[in-house]
Structures are given as structure tokens and as C-alpha cells.
Protein backbone atom coordinates (compact mmCIF):
# COMPACT_ATOMS: atom_id res chain seq x y z
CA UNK A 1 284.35 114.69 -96.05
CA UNK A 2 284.57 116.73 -92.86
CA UNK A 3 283.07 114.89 -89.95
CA UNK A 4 281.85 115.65 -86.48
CA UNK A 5 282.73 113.55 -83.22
CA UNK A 6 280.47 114.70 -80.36
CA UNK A 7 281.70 113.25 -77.25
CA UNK A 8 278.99 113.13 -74.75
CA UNK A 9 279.65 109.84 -72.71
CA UNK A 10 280.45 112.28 -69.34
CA UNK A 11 278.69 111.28 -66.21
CA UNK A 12 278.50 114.95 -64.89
CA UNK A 13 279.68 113.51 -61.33
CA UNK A 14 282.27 116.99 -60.69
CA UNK A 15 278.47 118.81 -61.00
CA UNK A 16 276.97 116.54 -58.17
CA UNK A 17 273.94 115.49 -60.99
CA UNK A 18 271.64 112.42 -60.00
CA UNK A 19 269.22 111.94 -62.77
CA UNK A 20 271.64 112.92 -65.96
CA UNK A 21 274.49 113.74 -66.77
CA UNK A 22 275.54 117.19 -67.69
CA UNK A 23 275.49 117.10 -71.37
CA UNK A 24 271.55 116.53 -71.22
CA UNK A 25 270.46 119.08 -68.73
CA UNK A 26 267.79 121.41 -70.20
CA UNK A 27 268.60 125.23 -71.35
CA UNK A 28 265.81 127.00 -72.47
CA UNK A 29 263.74 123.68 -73.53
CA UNK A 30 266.76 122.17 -75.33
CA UNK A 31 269.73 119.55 -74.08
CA UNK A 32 272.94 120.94 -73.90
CA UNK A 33 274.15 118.36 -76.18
CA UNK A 34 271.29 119.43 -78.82
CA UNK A 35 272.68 122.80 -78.41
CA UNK A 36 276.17 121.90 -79.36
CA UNK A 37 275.04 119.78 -82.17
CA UNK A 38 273.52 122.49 -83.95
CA UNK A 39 276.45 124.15 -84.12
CA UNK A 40 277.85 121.57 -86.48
CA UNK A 41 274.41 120.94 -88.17
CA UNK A 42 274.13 124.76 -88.87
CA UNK A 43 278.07 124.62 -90.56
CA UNK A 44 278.61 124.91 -94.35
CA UNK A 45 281.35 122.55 -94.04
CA UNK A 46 280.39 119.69 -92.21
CA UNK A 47 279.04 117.02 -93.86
CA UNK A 48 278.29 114.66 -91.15
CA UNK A 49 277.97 114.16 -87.61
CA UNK A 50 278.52 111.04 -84.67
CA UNK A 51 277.64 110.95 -81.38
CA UNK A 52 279.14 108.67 -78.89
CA UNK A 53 276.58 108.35 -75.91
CA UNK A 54 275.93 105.63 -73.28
CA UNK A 55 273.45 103.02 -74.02
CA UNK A 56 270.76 104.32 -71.68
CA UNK A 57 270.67 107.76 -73.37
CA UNK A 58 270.42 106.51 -76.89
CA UNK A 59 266.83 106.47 -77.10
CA UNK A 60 266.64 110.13 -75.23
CA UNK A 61 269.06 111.50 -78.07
CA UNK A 62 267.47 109.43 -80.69
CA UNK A 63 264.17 111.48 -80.19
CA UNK A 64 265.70 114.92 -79.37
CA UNK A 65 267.80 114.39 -83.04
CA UNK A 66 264.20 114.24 -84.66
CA UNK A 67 262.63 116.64 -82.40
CA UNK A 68 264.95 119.44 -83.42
CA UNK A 69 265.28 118.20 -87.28
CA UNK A 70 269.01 117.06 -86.35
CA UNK A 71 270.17 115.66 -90.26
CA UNK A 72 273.43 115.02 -89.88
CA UNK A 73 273.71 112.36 -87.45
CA UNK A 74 274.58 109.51 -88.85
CA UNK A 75 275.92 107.36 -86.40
CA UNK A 76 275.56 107.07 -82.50
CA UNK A 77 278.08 105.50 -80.66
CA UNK A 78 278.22 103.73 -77.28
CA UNK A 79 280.39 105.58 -74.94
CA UNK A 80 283.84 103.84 -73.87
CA UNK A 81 285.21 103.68 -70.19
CA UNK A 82 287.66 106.39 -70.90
CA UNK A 83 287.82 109.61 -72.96
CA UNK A 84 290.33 107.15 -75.22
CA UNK A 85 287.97 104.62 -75.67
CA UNK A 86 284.75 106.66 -76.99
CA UNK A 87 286.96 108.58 -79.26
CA UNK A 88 288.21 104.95 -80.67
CA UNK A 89 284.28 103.62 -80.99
CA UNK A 90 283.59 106.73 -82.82
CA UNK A 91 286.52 106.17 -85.00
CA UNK A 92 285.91 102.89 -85.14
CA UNK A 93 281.99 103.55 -86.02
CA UNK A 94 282.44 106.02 -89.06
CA UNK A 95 285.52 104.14 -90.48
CA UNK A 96 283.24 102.05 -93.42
CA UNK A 97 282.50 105.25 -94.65
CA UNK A 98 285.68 107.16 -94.39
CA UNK A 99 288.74 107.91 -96.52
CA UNK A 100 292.16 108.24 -94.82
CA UNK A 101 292.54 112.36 -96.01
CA UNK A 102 288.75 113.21 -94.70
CA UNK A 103 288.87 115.51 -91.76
CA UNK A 104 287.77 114.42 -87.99
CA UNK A 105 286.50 117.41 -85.81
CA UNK A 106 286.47 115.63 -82.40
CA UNK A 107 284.42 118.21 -79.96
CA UNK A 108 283.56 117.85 -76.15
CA UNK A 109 279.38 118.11 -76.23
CA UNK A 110 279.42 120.39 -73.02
CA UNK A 111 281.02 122.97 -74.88
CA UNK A 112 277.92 123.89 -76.63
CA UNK A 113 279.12 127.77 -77.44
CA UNK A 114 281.51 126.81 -79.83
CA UNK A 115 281.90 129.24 -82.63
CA UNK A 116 281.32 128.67 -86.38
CA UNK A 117 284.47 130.56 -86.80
CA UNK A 118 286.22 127.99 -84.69
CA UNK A 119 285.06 124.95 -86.68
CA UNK A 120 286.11 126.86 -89.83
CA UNK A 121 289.42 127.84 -88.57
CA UNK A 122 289.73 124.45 -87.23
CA UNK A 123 289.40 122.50 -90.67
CA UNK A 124 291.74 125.15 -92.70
CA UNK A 125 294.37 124.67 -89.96
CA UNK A 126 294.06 120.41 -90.57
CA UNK A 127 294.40 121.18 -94.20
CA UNK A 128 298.05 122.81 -93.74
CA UNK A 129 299.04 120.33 -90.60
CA UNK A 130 297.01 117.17 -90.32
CA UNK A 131 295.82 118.08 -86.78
CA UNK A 132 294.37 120.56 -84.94
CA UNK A 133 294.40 121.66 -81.51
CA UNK A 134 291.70 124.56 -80.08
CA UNK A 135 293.52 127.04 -77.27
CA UNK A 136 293.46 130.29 -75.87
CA UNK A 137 296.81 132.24 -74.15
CA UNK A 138 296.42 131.46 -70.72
CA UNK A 139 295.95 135.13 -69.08
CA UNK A 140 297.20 134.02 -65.34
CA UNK A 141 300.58 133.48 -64.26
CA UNK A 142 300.71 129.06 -64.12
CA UNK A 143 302.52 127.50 -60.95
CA UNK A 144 303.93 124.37 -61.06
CA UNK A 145 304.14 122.33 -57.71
CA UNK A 146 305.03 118.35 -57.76
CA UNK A 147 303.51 117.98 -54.27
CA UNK A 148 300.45 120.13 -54.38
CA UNK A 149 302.04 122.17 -51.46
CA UNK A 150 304.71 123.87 -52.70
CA UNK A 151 305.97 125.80 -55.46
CA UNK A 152 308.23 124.41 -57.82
CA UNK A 153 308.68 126.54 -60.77
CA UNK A 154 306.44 129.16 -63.23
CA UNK A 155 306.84 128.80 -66.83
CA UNK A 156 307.03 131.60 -68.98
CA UNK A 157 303.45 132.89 -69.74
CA UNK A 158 304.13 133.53 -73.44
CA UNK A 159 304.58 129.67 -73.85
CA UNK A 160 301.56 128.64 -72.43
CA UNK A 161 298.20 127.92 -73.79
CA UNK A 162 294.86 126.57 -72.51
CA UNK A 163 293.72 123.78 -74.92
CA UNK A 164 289.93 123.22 -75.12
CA UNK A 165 287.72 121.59 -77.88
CA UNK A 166 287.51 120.42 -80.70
CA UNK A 167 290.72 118.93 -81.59
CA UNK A 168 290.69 117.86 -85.42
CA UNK A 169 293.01 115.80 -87.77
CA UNK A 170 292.84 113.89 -91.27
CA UNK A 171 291.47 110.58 -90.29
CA UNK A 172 294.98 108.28 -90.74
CA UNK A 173 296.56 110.63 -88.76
CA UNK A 174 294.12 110.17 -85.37
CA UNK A 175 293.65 106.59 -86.65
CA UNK A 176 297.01 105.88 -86.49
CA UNK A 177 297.78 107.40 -83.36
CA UNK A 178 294.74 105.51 -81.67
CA UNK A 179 296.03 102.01 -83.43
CA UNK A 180 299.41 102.68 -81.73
CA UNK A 181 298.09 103.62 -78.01
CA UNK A 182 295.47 100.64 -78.17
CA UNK A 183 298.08 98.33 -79.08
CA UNK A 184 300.50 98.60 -75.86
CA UNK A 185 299.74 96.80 -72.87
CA UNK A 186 296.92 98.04 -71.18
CA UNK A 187 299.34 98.62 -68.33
CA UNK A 188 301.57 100.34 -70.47
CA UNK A 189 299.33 102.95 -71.98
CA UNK A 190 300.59 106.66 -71.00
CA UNK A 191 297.72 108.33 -69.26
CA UNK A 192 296.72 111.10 -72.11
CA UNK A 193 293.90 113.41 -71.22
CA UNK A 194 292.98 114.09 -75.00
CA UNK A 195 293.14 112.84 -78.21
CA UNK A 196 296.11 115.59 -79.35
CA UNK A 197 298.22 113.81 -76.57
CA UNK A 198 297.75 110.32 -78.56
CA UNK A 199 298.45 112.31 -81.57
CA UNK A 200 301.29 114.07 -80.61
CA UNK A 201 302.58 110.65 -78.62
CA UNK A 202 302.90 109.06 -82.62
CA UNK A 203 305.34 112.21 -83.84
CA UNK A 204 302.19 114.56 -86.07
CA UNK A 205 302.70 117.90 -86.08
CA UNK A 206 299.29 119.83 -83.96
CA UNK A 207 298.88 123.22 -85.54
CA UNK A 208 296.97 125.41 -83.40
CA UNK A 209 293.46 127.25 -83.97
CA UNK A 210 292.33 130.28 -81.67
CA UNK A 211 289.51 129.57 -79.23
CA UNK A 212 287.44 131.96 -77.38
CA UNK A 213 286.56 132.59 -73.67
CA UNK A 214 283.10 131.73 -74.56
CA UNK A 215 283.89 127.74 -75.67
CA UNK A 216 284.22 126.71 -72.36
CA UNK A 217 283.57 123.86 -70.75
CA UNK A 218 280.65 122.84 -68.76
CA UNK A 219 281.73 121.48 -65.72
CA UNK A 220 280.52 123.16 -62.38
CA UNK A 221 277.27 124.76 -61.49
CA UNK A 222 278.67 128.04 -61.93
CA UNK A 223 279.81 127.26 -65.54
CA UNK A 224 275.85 126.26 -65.87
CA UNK A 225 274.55 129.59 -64.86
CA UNK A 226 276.84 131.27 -67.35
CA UNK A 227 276.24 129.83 -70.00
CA UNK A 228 272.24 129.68 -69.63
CA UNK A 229 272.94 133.19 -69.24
CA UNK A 230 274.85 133.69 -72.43
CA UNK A 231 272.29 132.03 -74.12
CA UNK A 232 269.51 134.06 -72.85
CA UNK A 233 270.96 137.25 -73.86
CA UNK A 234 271.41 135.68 -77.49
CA UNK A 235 268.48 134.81 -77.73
């Protein structure tokens, strides 16, 4: 079984929102996080989907699933404090019904561009590795400064990537590596941005699946008006 983790626990604060977060702003008379659902509802090879949302959106989401005839949710999951801990409550919600080779697609929900190819590619890449990350080549020379006011060295451009969503692995794989991090000390816990860095913490290979320009990440206004326009012109 190939399931779907939609993360949308975000507050939105970097986009200076009051009344909701980002993930449930309107485009075009849908939620963003409807929007990037669909993707995975309209995708041969998913079989299921969770969401992990906070408690006071639940209801929202509840009707918007049955507003847009959303099928393959079948769990909703309260968001954690940390990126770590909704990804673990979503692991931790699907795992009654889950075998340790099934495939976990785990998929920011204000990224709702995401390709069908990149799902696809995603799961066939888990199949050879175990896990999955989503970049692109980054295109711009990267600086490294330790200080923030200096330059300290620039990697080599061929060597570096820009990782985005989803990130996908056979479910013992991210279990395991979630199992480990949740077990140290909570003062002990390496801060990890994502759930490949957990992953790749506990010694899996990550094989890597192309991304696009277009999955990006919802974050600032600007990123708001570009992709209502995107979606206007696909209309």
C-alpha cells in the first residue's frame, strides 16, 4: 500500500496571516491544502491518504474533504509541536493498518503544484532504495558564512541540490528512524529540519527523485501570487 502524509500543521506566521494559516487560504474557491490533496487523490498509485492538522481546523478540513468528494482520507491527525512530531502522529496514526514494506509519501501541504510525475518517480525510486528524497540542482552559486557576515567557503555547485517535498520511504525504514530520534533525550535530539535528516541520521540509503521549479513551497506573499497565478493559467 502506498500512502500519503499531508503535513499541514504550519501556522503561516513567515506570511504575517491572522485568521489561518497558509495551507487554508482560498485559491480560486478551494484551500490550498484541498488543492494539494487532489493531487494524491487524482494518482493511480496511491491508495490512501492522512492528514495531520491542528485540532481547531479539523472540522474546516473535515467538510472541505466532503465538499470536494476527497475519498482517500482516511485518517486526520493532530499536528505535533515540531515538523518531527506531526510526522511521528501520522506514523503513529496509520500504523494499525500498515505493513513494514508499504510505501510512506510524506508531502508538505503548501506545495500544492506537485506533479503526478513526481509522486510516480517518487515511489519507483523507494522501490530500488527504501527512501526518497525530492530536489532540484541548485542553479546559484551557495555561500557558506558561520557568522552571517562573512564568507567562509562555496561548495562546488555540481554537489549541491535543493531538497523540497515529498520525501518517501518503506514504512520500517522512517519508522525506525523516528523510534531512534524519539528515544534520545529530548535534550539530546539533533535539530533535523526533515524527515530524510532522521532517516539518513539511522544509516538508510536516500535515493533521489527530480523535482520541478513549479513544487515550491508556499511561504511568502510573493510565493502566493505565483502560484494563484499558475493556477489561473491552468485552469
Amino acid at each position: 500500500m502506498n500512502i500519503a502524509v499531508i503535513l499541514a500543521g504550519g501556522t503561516g506566521s513567515r506570511m504575517g496571516m491572522v485568521d489561518r494559516p497558509k495551507q487554508f487560504i482560498d485559491i480560486y474557491g478551494k484551500p490550498v491544502v484541498i488543492h494539494t490533496i487532489e493531487a494524491f487523490e487524482i494518482n493511480e498509485n496511491i491508495d490512501a491518504v492522512c492528514v495531520i492538522c491542528t485540532k481547531e481546523w479539523q472540522e474546516d478540513l473535515s467538510i472541505w474533504i466532503k465538499e470536494y468528494d476527497i475519498r482517500k482520507v482516511r485518517w486526520i491527525g493532530d499536528a505535533g509541536k515540531t515538523r518531527q512530531e506531526s510526522s511521528l502522529n501520522a506514523l503513529n496514526a496509520i500504523k494499525d493498518d500498515v505493513r513494514d514494506d508499504d510505501i510512506i509519501i510524506i508531502h508538505d501541504s503548501a506545495r500544492p503544484l506537485i506533479s503526478q510525475r513526481i509522486i510516480n518517480e517518487n515511489i519507483e525510486k523507494v522501490k530500488v532504495y527504501g527512501a526518497c528524497d525530492t530536489v532540484i540542482p541548485a542553479q546559484d552559486t551557495i555561500i557558506r558564512s558561520v557568522d552571517g557576515e562573512h564568507l567562509e567557503s562555496i561548495p562546488a555547485r555540481r554537489e549541491l541540490y535543493l531538497g523540497q517535498t515529498p520525501q518517501s520511504f518503506r514504512y520500517s525504514i522512517v519508522r525506525k528512524a523516528y523510534d531512534d530520534y524519539f528515544s534520545l533525550p529530548e535534550n539530546e535530539r539533533p535539530v533535523m529540519t526533515d524527515d530524510c535528516g532522521l532517516v539518513l541520521a539511522s544509516g538508510a540509503k536516500i535515493g533521489m527523485a527530480m523535482g520541478d521549479k513549479l513544487n515550491m513551497k508556499m511561504t511568502t506573499m510573493e510565493d502566493l501570487l505565483l502560484i494563484k497565478s499558475i493556477v489561473r493559467t491552468s485552469r
